[in-house]
Protein backbone atom coordinates (compact mmCIF):
# COMPACT_ATOMS: atom_id res chain seq x y z
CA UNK A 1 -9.11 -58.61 4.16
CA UNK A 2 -8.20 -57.02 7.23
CA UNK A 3 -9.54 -57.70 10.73
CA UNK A 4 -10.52 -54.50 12.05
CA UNK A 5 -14.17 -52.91 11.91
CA UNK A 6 -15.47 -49.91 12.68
CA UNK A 7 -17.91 -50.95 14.80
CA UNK A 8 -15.27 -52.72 17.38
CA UNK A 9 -12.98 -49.45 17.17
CA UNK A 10 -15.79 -47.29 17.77
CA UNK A 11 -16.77 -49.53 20.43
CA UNK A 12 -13.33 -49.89 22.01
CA UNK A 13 -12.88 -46.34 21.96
CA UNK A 14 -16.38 -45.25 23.97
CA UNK A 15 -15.59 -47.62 26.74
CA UNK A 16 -12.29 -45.76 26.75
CA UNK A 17 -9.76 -48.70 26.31
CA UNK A 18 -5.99 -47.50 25.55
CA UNK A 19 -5.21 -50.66 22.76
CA UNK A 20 -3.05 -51.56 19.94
CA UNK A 21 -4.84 -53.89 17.04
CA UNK A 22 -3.32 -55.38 14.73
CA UNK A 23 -5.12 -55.45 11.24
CA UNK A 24 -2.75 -57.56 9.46
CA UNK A 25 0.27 -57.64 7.24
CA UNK A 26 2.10 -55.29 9.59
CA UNK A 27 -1.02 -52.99 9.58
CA UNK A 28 -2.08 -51.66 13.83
CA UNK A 29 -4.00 -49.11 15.02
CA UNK A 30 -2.75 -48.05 18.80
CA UNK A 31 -4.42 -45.81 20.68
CA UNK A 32 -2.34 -45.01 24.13
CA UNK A 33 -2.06 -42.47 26.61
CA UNK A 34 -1.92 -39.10 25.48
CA UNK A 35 -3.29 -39.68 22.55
CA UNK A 36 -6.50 -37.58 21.11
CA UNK A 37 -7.20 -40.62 17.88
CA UNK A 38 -5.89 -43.84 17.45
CA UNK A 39 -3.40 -43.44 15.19
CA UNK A 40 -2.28 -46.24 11.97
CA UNK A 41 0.49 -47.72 11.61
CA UNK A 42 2.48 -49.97 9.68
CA UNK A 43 5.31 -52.05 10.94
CA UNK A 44 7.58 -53.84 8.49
CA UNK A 45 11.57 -54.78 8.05
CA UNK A 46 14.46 -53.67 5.92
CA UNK A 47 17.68 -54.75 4.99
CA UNK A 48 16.85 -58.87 5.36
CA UNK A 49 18.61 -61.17 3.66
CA UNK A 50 17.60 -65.22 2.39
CA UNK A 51 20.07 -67.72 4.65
CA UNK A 52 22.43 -70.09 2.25
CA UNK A 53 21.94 -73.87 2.31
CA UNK A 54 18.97 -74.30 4.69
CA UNK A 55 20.70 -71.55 7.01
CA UNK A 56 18.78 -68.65 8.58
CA UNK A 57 18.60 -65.58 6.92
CA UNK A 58 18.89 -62.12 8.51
CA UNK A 59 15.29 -60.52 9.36
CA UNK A 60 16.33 -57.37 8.56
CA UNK A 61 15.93 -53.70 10.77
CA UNK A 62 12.35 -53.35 12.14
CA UNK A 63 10.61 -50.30 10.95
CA UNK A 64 7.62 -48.63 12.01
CA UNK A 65 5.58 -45.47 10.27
CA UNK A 66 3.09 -43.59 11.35
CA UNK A 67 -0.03 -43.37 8.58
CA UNK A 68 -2.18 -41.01 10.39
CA UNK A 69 -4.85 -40.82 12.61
CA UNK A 70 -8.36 -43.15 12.60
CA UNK A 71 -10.13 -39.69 12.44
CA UNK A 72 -8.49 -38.62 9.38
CA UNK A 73 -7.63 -42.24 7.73
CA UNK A 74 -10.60 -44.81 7.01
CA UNK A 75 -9.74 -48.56 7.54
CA UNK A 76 -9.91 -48.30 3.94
CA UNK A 77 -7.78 -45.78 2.96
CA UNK A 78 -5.48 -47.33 5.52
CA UNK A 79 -5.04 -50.75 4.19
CA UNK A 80 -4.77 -49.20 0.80
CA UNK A 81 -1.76 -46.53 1.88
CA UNK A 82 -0.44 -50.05 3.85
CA UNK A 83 -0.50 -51.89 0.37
CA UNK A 84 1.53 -49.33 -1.78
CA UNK A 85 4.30 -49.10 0.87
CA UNK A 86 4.95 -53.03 1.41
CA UNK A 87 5.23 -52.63 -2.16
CA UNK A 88 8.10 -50.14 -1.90
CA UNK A 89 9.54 -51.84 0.62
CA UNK A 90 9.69 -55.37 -1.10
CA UNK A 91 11.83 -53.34 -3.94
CA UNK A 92 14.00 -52.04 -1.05
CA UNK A 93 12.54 -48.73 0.01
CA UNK A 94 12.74 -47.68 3.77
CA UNK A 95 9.78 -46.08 3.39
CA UNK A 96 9.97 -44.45 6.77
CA UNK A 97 13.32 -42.89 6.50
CA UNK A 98 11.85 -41.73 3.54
CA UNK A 99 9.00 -39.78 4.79
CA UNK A 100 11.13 -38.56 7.60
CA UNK A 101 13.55 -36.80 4.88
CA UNK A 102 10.91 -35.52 2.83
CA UNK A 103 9.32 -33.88 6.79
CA UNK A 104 13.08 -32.43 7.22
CA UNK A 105 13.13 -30.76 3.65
CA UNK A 106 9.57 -29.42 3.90
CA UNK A 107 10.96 -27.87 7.60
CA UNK A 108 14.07 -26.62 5.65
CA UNK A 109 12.07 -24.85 3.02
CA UNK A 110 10.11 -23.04 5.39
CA UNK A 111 12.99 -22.01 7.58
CA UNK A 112 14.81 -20.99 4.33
CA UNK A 113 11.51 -19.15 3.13
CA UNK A 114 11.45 -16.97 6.27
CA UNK A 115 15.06 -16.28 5.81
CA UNK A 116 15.01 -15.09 2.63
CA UNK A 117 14.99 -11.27 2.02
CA UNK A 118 12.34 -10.30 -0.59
CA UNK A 119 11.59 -6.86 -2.17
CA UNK A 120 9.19 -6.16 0.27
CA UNK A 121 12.19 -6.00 2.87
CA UNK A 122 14.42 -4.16 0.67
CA UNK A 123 11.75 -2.16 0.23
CA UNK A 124 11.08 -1.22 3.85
CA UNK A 125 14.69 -1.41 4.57
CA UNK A 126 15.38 1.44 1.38
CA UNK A 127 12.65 3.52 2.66
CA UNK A 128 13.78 3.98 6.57
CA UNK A 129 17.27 3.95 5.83
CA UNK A 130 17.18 6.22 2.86
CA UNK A 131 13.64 8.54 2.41
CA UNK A 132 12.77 8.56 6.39
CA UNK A 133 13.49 12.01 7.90
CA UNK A 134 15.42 12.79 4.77
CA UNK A 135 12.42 13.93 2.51
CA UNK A 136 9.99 16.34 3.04
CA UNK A 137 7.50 14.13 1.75
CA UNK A 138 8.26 10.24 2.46
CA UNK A 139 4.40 9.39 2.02
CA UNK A 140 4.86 9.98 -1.63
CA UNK A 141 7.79 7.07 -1.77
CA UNK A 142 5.74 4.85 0.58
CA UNK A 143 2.38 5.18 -1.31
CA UNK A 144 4.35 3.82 -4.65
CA UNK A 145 5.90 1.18 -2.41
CA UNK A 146 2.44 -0.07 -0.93
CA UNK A 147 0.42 0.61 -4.04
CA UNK A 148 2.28 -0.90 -6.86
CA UNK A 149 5.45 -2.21 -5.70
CA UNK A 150 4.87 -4.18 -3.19
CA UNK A 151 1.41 -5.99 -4.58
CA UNK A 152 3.61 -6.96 -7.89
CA UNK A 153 6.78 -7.94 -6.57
CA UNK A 154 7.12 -7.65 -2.70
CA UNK A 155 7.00 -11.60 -2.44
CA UNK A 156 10.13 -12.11 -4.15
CA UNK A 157 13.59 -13.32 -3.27
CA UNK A 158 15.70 -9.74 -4.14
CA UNK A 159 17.98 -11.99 -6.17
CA UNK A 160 15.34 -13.95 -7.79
CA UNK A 161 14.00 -10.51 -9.25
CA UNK A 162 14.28 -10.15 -13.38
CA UNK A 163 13.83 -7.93 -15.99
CA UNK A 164 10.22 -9.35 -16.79
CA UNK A 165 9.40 -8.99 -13.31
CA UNK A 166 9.74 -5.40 -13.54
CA UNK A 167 8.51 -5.00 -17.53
CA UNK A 168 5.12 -6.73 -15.99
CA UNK A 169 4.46 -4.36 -13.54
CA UNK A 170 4.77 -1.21 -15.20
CA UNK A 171 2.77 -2.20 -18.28
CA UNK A 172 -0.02 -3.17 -15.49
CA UNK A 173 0.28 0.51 -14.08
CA UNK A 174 0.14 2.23 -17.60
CA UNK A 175 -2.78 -0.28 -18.85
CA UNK A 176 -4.68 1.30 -15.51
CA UNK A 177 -4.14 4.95 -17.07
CA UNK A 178 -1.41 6.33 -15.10
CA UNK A 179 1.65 6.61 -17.02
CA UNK A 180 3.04 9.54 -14.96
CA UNK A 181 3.14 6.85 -11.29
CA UNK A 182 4.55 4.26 -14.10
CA UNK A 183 7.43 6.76 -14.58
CA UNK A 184 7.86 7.13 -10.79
CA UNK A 185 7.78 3.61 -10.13
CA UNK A 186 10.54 2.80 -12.29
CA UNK A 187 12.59 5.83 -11.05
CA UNK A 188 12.32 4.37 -7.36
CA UNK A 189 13.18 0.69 -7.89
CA UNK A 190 15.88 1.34 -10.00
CA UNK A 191 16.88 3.55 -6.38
CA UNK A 192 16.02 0.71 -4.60
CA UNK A 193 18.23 -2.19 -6.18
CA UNK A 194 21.00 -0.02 -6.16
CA UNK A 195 20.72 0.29 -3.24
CA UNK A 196 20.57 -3.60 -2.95
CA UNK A 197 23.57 -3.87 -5.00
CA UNK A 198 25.57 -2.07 -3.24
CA UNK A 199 25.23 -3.94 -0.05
CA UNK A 200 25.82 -7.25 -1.78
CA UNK A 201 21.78 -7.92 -1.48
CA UNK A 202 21.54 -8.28 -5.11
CA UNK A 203 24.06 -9.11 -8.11
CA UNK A 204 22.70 -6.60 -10.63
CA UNK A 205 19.90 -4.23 -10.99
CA UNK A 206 16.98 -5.94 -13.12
CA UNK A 207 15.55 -2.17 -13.04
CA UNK A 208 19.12 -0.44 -15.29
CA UNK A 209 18.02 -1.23 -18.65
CA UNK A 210 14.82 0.44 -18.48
CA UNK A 211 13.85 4.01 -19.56
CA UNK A 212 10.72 6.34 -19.44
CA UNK A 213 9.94 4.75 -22.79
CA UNK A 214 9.27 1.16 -21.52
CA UNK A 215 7.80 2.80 -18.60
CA UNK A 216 4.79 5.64 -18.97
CA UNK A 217 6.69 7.63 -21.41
CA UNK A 218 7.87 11.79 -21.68
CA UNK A 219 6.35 13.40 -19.17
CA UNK A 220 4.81 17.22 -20.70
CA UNK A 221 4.59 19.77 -18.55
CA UNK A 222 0.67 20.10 -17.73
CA UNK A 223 -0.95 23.92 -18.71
CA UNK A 224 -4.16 23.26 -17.66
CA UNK A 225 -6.02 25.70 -15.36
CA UNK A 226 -9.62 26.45 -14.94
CA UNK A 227 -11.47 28.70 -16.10
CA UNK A 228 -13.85 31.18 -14.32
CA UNK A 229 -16.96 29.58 -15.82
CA UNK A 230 -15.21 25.78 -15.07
CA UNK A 231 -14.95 27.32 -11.45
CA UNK A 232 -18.59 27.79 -11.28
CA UNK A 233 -19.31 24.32 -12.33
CA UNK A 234 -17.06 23.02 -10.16
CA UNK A 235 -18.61 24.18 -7.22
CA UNK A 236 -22.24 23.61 -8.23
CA UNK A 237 -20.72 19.84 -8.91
CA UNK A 238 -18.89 19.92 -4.96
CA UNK A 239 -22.60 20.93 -3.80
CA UNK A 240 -24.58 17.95 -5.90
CA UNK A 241 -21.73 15.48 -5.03
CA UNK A 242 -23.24 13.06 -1.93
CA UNK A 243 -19.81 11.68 -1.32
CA UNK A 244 -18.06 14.94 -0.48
CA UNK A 245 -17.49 16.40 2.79
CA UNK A 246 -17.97 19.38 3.75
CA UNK A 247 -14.27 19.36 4.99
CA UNK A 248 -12.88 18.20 1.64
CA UNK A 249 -14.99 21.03 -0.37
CA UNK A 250 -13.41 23.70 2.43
CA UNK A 251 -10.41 22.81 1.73
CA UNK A 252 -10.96 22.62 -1.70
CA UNK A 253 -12.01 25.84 -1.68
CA UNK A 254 -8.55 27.06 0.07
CA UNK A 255 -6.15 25.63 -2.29
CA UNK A 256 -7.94 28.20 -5.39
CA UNK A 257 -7.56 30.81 -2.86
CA UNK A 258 -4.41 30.69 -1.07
CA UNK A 259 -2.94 28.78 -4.89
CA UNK A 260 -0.59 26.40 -1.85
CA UNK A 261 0.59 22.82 -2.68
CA UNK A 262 -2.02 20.43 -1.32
CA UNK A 263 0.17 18.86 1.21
CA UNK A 264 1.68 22.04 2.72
CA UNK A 265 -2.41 22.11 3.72
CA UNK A 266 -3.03 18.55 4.23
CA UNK A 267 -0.06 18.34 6.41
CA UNK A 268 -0.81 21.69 8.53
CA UNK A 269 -1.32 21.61 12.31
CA UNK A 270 -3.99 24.15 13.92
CA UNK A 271 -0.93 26.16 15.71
CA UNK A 272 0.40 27.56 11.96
CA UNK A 273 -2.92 29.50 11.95
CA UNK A 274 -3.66 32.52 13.58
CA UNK A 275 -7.26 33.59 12.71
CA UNK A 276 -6.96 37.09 14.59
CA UNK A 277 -4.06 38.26 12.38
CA UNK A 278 -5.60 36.43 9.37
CA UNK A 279 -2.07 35.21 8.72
CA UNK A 280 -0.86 31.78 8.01
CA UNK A 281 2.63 30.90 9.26
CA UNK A 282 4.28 28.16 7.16
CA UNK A 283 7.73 26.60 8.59
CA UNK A 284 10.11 25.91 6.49
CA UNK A 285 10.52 22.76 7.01
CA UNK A 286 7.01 22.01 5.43
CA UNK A 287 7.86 24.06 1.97
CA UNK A 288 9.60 22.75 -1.02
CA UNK A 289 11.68 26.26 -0.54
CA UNK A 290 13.18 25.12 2.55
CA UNK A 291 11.56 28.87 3.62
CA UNK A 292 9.16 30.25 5.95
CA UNK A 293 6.46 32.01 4.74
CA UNK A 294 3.85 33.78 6.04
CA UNK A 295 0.65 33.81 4.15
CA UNK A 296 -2.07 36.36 4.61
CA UNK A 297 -5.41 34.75 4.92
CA UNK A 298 -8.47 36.66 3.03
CA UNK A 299 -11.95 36.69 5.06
CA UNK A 300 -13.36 33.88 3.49
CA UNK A 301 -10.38 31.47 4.03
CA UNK A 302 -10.40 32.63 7.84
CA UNK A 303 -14.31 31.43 7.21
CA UNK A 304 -13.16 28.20 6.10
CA UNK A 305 -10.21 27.60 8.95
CA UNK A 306 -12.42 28.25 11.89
CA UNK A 307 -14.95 25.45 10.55
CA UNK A 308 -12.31 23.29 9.81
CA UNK A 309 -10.87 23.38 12.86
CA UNK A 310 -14.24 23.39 14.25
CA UNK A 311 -14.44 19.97 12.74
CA UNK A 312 -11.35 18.95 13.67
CA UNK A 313 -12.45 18.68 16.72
CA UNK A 314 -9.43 19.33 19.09
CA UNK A 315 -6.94 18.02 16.99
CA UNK A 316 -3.30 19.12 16.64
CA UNK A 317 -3.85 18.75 12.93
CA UNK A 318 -6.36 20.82 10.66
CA UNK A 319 -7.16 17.95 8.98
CA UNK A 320 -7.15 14.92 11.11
CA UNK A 321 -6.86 10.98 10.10
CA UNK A 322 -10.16 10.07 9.15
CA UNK A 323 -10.00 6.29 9.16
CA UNK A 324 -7.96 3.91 10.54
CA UNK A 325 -4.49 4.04 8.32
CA UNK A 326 -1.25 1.34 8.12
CA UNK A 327 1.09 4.19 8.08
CA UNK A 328 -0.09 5.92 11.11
CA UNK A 329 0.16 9.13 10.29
CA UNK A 330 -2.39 12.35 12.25
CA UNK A 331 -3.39 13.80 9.49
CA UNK A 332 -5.33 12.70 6.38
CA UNK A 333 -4.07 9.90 3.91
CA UNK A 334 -2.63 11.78 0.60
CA UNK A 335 -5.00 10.21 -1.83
CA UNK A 336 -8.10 11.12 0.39
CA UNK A 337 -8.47 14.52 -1.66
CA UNK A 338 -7.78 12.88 -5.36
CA UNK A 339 -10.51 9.75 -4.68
CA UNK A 340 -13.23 13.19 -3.45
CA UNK A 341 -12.27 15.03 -6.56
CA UNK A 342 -12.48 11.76 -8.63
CA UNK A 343 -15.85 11.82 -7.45
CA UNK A 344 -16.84 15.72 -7.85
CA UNK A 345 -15.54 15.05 -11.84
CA UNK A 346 -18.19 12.31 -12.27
CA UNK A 347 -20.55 15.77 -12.09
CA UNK A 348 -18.88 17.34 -14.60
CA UNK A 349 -18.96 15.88 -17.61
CA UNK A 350 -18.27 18.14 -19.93
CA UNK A 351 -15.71 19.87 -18.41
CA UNK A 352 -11.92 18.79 -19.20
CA UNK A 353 -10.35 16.59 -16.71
CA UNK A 354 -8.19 18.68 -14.34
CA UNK A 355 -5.85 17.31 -11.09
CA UNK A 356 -5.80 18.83 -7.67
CA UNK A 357 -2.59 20.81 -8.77
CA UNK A 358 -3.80 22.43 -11.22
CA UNK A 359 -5.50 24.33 -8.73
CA UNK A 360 -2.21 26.14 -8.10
CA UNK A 361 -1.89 26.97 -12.05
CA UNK A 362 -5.79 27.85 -12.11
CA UNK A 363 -5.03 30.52 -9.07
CA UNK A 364 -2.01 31.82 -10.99
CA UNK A 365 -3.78 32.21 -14.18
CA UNK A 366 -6.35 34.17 -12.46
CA UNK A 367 -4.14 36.61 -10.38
CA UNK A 368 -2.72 37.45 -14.25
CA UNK A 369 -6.57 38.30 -15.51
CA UNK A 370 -6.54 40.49 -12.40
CA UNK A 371 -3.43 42.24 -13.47
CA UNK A 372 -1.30 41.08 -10.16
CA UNK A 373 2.35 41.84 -11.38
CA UNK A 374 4.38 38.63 -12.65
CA UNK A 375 6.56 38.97 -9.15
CA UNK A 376 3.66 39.04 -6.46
CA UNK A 377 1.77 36.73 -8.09
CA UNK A 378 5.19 34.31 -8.12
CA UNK A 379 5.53 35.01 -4.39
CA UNK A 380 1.71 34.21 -3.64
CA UNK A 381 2.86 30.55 -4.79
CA UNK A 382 6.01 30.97 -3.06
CA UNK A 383 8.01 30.65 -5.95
CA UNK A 384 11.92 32.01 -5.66
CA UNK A 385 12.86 34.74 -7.49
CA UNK A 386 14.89 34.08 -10.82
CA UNK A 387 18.17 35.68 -11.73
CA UNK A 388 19.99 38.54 -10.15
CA UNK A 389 16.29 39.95 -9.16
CA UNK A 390 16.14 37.21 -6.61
CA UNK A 391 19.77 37.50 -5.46
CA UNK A 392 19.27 41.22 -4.39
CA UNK A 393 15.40 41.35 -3.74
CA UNK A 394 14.77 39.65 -0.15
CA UNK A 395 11.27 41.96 0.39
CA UNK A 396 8.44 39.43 1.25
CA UNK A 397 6.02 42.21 -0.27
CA UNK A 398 3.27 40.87 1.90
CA UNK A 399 1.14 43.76 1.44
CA UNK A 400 1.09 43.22 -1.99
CA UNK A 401 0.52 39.36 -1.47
CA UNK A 402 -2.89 40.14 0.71
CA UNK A 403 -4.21 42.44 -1.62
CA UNK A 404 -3.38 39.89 -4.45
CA UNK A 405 -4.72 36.65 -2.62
CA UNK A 406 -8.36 39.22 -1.69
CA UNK A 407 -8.57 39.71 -4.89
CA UNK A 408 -8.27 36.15 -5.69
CA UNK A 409 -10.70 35.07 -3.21
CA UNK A 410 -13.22 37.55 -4.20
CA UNK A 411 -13.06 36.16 -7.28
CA UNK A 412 -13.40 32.43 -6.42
CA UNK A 413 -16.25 33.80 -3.91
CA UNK A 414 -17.84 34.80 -6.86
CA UNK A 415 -17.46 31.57 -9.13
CA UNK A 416 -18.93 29.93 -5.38
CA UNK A 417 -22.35 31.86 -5.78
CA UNK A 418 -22.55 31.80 -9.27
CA UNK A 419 -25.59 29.79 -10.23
CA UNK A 420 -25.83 27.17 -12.70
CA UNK A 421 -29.02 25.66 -14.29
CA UNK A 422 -30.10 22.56 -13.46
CA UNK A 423 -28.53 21.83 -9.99
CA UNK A 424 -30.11 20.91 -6.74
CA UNK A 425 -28.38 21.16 -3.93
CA UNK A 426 -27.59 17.96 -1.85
CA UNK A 427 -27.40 17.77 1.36
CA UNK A 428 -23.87 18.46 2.59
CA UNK A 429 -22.11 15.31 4.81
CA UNK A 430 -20.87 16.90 8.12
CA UNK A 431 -19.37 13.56 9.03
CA UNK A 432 -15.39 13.23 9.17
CA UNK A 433 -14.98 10.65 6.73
CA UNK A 434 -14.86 10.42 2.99
């Protein structure tokens, strides 16, 4: 049994006495200057040796280690820590060199873990060196990366990266239903970790053997476009949807009507639009054409523009950041328009799923009911010209394209005010988010 209480060290301590108490068999608590708790300790010697014939031995190296503090460590636990290492050092152990290599490797391991270059690096590293300012559309890349590649195998050493590693994620994307981003993901980390490879980051690419088989499969080419009567319900379902915006249902509204890819409008700053001339002027460096276009705005998208930018409310952009984003990009996050229409289809539940894009299909396959000829209707979606036609024919037949894209919007107008049975409107959000 040991000599120290609690009561004395408590007592020693409140009267603010710096000390050093031994509580026998090499066991001390020391509290000195500087110090915040006493601290335990336990002093002992190594290396001794027995003297021959009534001679005196060698007393061996003294040795001190640190336990831990009184705050932390009871007397208890003390004297029973103090036990097990006089028992280690009777069989020879240097118990405090010991601890002091184990403190070095746990210091190496850290060093080494900040060191070492995971996916997530490669990763960033791919995507600035090799999709920044080269594509058109880099958030497409980084979404994957932050979305699915990133959660599943960002923490991992590059070379420590294996074939199961990347089997596992892509079966967890296609068990979530989305077979299509499956495909994509594999199609960018196999980019990526060549890219590793060759800059000696990697040995091999764990991403070669796999196809679109092991992945989300043959990709068909989607034909489905909506219907006049789906149109209808679709906007009775925007008007009894809570969550929508009234921004998100405007511009909703403007992809059917002017039949553009959604991020040649999601990306759009105020300047492209001039209301007076009712004509939309798209740079080219914002089509998948690498062409300018201009697109003639009917009425009711001029409508929609003004109270968009209304809303926008001094922005450069016609459809600002909402919330705060990691990328830090002005306008809205690409997914902000495919979680509101996820919500619109909860309203529709007999009508056949159907994607933002199909939008562009569902305005093409309504300029054909309304007999707009194959070629204007191809240049309303700003679709090249095949063959030798497109070699020789440069005319932007713009005419033609506004009275096409009127007719169109009269037509969506129409599906707008159609009214369905059983609907109540709800009140419209005017707020930016959402």
């Amino acid at each position: 049994m040991g000599t120290l209480t609690d009561a004395a060290i408590r007592s020693w301590c409140n009267a603010g006495k710096r000390f050093e108490k031994s509580d026998g068999d090499g066991l001390t608590l020391a509290y000195r200057d500087g110090y915040e708790h006493p601290v335990w300790r336990l002093r002992y010697r190594i290396g001794g040796s027995r003297g021959n014939n009534g001679t005196p031995g060698s007393p061996g190296k003294a040795r001190v280690m640190v336990l831990g503090s009184y705050k932390d460590l009871s007397i208890a636990a003390a004297r029973k820590a103090a036990k097990e290492l006089r028992a280690r050092v009777t069989l020879g152990h240097d118990v405090a060199a010991e601890k002091q290599e184990r403190q070095r490797e746990a210091v190496a391991k850290i060093d080494a873990s900040r060191n070492v270059f995971t996916v997530a690096h490669l990763a960033d590293e791919y995507f600035e060196r090799n999709i920044l300012g080269r594509w058109k559309h880099p958030n497409i890349v980084r979404a994957r990366i932050e979305k699915d590649i990133r959660p599943s195998i960002g923490k991992l050493p590059v070379r420590d990266v294996k074939p199961r590693h990347i089997d596992t994620m892509l079966q967890t994307i296609v068990e979530r239903g989305a077979p299509s981003i499956a495909n994509d993901v594999l199609r960018w980390t196999r980019r990526m970790f060549n890219y590793a490879v060759k800059r000696e980051l990697a040995d091999g690419n764990p991403a070669s053997a796999f196809d679109l088989n092991d992945a989300g499969g043959k990709e068909e080419a989607r034909t489905r476009a909506l219907s006049r009567d789906e149109l209808a319900k679709l906007f009775a379902a925007m008007r009894n949807t809570r969550e929508l915006t009234n921004q998100n249902l405007l511009t909703f509204k403007l992809l059917l009507i002017l039949a553009v890819r959604k991020q040649e409008l999601t990306n759009a700053k105020v300047e492209e639009f001039d209301l007076d001339r009712a004509v939309w002027e798209l740079p080219a460096e914002r089509t998948k054409t690498n062409v300018a276009i201009d697109i003639p705005l009917p009425p009711s998208a001029v409508e929609a523009l003004r109270e968009l930018i209304r809303l926008a409310d001094g922005s450069d952009y016609l459809l600002p950041a909402r919330k705060a984003q990691d990328r830090m990009l002005p306008y809205i996050h690409e997914n902000t328009l495919n979680v509101a229409l996820s919500n619109v289809r909860k309203n529709l539940p007999d009508v056949e799923r159907f994607t933002i894009h199909d939008f562009r299909r569902t305005a093409r396959t309504l300029m054909g009911e309304l007999k707009v000829p194959p070629h204007i209707a191809e240049r309303c979606l700003n679709h090249k010209i095949k063959g030798v036609e497109g070699i020789y024919d440069r005319h932007e037949y713009f005419d033609e394209r506004r009275d096409a894209l009127n007719k169109l919007a009269a037509m969506v107008d129409e599906c707008e005010s159609a009214k369905q049975p059983n609907t109540t409107p709800a009140k419209r959000k005017a707020r930016r988010g959402g």
